[in-house]
Protein backbone atom coordinates (compact mmCIF):
# COMPACT_ATOMS: atom_id res chain seq x y z
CA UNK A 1 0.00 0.00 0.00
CA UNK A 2 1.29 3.23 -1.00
CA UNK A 3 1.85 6.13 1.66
CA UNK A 4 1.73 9.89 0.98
CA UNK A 5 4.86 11.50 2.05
CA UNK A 6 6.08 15.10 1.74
CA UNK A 7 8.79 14.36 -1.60
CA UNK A 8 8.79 15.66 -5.08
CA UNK A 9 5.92 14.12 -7.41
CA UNK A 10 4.95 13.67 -10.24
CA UNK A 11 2.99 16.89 -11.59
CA UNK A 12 0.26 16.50 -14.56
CA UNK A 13 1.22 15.18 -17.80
CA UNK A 14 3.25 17.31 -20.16
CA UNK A 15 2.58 17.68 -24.27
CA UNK A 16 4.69 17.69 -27.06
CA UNK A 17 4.70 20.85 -28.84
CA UNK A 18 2.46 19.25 -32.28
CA UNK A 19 -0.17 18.38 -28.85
CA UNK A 20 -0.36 21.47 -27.57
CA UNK A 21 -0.48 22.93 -30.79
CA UNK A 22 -3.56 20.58 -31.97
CA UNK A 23 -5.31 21.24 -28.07
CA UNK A 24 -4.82 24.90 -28.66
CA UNK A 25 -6.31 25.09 -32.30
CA UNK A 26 -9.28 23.03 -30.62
CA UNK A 27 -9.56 25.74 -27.95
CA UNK A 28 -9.07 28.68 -30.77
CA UNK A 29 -12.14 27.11 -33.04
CA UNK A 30 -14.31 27.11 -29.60
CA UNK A 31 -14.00 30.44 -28.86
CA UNK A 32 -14.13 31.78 -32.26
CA UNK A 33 -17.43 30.18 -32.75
CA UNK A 34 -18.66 31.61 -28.87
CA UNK A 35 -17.56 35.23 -29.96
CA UNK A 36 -18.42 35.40 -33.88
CA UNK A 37 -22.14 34.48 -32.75
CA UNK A 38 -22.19 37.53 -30.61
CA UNK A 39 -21.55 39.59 -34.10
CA UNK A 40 -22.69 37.99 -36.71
CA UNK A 41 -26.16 38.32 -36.59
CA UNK A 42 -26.01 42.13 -36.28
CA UNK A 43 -26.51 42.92 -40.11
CA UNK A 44 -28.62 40.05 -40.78
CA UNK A 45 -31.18 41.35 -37.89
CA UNK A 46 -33.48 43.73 -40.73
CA UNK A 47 -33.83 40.37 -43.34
CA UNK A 48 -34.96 37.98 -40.32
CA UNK A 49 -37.56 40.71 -39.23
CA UNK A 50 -38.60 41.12 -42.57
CA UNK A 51 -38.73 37.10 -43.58
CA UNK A 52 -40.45 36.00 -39.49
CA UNK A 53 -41.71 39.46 -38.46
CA UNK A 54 -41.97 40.26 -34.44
CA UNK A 55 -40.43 43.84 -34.93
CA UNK A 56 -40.70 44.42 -31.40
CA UNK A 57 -38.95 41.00 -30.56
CA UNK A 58 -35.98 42.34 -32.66
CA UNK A 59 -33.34 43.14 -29.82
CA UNK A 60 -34.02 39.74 -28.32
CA UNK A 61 -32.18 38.10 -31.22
CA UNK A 62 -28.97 39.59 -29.45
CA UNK A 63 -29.65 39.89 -26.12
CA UNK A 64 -31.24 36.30 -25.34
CA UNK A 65 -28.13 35.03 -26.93
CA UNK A 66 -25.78 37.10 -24.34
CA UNK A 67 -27.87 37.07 -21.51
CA UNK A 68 -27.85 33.08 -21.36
CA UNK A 69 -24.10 33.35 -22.07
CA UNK A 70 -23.69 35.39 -18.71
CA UNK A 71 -25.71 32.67 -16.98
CA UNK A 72 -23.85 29.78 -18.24
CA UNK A 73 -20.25 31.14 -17.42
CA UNK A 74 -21.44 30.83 -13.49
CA UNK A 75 -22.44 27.40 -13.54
CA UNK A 76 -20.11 25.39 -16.40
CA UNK A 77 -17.04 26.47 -14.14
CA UNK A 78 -18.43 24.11 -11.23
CA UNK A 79 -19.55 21.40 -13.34
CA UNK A 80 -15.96 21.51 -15.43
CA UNK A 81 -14.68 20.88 -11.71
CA UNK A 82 -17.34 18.18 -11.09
CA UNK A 83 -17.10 16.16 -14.25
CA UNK A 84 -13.81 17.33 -16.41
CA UNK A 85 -12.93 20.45 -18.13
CA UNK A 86 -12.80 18.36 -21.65
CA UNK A 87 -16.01 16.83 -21.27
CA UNK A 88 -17.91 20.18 -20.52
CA UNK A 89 -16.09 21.72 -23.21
CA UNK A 90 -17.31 18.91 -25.86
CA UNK A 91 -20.84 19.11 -24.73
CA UNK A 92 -20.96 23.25 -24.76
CA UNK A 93 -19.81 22.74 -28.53
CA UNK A 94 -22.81 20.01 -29.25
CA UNK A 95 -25.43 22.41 -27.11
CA UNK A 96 -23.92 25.33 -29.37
CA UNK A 97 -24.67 23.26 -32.43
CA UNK A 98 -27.75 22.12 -31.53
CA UNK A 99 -28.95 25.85 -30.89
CA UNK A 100 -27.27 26.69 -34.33
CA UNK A 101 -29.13 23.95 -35.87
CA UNK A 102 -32.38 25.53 -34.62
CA UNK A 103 -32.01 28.66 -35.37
CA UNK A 104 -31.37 27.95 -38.93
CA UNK A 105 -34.59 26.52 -39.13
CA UNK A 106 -36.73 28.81 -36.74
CA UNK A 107 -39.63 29.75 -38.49
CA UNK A 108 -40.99 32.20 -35.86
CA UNK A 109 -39.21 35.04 -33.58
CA UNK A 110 -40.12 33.04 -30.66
CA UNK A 111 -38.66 30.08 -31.88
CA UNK A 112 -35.55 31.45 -33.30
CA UNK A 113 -35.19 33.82 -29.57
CA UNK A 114 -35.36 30.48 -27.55
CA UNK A 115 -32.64 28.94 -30.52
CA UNK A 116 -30.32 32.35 -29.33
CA UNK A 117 -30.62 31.52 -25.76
CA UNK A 118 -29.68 27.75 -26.24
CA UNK A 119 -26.50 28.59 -27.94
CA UNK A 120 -26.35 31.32 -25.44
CA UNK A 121 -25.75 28.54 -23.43
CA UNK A 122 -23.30 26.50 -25.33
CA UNK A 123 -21.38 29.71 -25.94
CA UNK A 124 -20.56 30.52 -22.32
CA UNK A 125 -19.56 27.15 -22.14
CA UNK A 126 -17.07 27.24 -24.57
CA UNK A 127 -15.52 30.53 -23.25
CA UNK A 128 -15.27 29.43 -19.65
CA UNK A 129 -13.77 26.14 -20.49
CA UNK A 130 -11.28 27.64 -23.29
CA UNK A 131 -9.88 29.37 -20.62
CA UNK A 132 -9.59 26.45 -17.97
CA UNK A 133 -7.82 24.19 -20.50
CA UNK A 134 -5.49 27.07 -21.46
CA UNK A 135 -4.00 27.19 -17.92
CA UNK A 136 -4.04 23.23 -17.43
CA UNK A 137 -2.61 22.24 -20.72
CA UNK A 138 -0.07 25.38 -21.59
CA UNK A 139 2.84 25.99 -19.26
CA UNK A 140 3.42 28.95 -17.02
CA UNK A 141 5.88 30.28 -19.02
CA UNK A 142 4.27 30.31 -22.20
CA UNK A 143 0.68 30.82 -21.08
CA UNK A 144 0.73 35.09 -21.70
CA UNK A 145 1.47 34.22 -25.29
CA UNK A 146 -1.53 31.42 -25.96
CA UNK A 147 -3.95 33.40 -24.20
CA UNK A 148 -2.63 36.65 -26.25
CA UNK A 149 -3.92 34.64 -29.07
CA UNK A 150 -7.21 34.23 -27.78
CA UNK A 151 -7.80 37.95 -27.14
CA UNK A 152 -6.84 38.91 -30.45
CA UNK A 153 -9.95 36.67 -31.74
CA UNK A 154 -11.95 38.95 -30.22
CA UNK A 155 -11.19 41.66 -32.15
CA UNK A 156 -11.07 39.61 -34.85
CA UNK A 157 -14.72 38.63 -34.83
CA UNK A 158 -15.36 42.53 -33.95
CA UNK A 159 -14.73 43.02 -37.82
CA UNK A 160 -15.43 39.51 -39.61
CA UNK A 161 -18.69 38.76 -38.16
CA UNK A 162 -20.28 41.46 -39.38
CA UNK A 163 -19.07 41.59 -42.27
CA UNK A 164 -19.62 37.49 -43.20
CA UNK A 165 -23.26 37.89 -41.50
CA UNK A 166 -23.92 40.67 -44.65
CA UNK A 167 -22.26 38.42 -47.12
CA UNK A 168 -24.15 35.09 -46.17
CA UNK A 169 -27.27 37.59 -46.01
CA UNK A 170 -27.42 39.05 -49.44
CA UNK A 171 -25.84 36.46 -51.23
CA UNK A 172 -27.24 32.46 -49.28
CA UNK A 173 -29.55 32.99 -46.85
CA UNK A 174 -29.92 34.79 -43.50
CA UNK A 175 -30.17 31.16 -42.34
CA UNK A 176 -26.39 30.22 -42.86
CA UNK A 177 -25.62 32.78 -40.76
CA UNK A 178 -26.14 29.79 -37.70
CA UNK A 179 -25.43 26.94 -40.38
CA UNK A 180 -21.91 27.83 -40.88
CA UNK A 181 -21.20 27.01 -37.49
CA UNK A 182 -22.03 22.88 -37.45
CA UNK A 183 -19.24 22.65 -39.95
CA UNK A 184 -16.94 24.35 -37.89
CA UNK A 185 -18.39 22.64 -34.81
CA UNK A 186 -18.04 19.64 -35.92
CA UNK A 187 -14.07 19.62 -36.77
CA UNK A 188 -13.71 21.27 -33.30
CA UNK A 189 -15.57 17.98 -31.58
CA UNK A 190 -13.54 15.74 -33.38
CA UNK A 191 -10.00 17.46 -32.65
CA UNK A 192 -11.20 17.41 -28.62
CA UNK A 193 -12.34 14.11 -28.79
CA UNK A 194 -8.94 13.16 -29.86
CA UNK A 195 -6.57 11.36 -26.94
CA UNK A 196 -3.60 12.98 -26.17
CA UNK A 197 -0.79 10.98 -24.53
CA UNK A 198 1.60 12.42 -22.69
CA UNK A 199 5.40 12.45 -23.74
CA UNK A 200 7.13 12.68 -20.22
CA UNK A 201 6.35 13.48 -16.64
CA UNK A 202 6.62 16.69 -14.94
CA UNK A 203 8.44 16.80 -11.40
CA UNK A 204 6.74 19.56 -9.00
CA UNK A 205 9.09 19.69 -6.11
CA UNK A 206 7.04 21.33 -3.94
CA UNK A 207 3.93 19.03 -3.87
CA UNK A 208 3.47 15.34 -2.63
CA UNK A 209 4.28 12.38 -4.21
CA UNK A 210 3.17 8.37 -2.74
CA UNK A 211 6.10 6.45 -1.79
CA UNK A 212 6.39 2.29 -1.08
CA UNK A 213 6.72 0.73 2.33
CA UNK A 214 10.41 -0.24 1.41
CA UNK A 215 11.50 3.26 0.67
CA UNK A 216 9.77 4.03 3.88
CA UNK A 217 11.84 1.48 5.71
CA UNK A 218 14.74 2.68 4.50
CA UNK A 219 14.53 6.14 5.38
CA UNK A 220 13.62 4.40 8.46
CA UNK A 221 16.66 2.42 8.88
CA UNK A 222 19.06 5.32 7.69
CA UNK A 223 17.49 7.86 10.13
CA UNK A 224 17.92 5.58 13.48
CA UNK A 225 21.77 4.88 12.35
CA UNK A 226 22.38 8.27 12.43
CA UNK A 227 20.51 9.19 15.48
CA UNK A 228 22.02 6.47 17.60
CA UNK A 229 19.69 3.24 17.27
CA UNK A 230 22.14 1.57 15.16
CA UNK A 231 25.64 0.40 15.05
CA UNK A 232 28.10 2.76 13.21
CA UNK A 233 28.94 1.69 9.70
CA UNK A 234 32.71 1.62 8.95
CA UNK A 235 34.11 3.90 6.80
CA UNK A 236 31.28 6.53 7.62
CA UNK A 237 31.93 9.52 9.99
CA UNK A 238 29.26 9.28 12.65
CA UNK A 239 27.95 13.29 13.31
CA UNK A 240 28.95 14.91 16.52
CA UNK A 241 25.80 15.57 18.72
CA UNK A 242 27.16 18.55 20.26
């Protein structure tokens, strides 16, 4: 039976650099999809009033969709504790899809509001979990840069999601302006449902590590020579007490 001693341990698993670099694109696509929704639908707003109607249920197009995104943050952090950052991150992305999915066939204002607020939900997800996996995948030392990455996708999406919302508008439908995420989605699930193996341990000095009964017993051994309880071994300089 192992025993928990006070010695250097092994730490969590580290990456290879093509790992981290596959768990970070995963992470990128996530919150791309989370923060181009929040855009995207801006120019298309006038053709979905016009095609469903509910003028007066215009604003909720946005706001459901942001409102349920400040709800989810609160909660998915606990459950990513609870049940695993990865598989709360996978099942934001399928919630996100599902609400895309809806959306793109919403037929009513209603309908298509309650769509916004389910990948409200999925959205949130993906953010608060994007950020988790950053810090427990990408070392200290080279976290500023990863998450550098993330906040320029932000302002990113600031000027493409328009901009593609107006495009898909005037020249598909207003409708692929939530289809064009599944794609996406759908690479994004498969890269996080991916396994990735470690390449080598990490060694945290400062935490615990669990140590066998015969290492034990011969710390054991070696302390009561030196303090006394055993015979002197020749060749070895017993220390003075005083």
């Amino acid at each position: 039976m192992a025993v928990t001693t006070p010695t250097s341990t092994i730490a969590s698993p580290r990456l290879s650099r093509r790992q981290t670099n596959i768990v970070f694109v995963t992470i990128l696509l996530g919150v791309l999809l989370a923060a181009i929704d929040q855009t995207i639908v801006s120019t298309a707003l006038p053709t979905i009033v016009a095609d469903l109607g509910g003028t007066g249920h215009m604003a909720w197009v946005v706001s459901a969709y942001m409102l349920a995104e400040a709800v989810s943050t609160v909660l998915v952090g606990k459950f990513g504790d609870l049940f695993g950052r990865k598989r709360v991150f996978q099942a934001s992305a399928v919630v996100f899809v599902a609400g895309s999915v809806i959306a793109g066939a919403a037929n009513s204002m209603v309908m298509l509001i309650a769509a916004r607020a389910v990948q409200g939900i999925g959205g949130g997800g993906l953010m608060v979990t994007a950020m988790a996996l950053i810090a427990d995948v990408i070392p200290l030392r080279e976290r500023g840069r990863y998450q550098g990455a993330l906040g320029a996708v932000f302002g990113v999406t600031t000027v493409v999601g328009p901009t593609l919302g107006g495009l898909l508008t005037d020249h598909v439908s207003w409708r692929w302006c939530f289809y064009v995420n599944v794609p996406v989605a759908v690479v994004m699930v498969t890269m996080a449902a991916r396994p990735s193996r470690p390449c080598g341990p990490r060694r945290d000095p400062s935490s615990t590590t669990s140590a066998s009964p015969w290492s034990l017993s011969a710390r054991a051994v070696w302390s009561s020579h030196w303090n006394g309880a055993a015979p002197s071994t020749p060749g070895v300089r017993r220390p003075s007490s005083g």
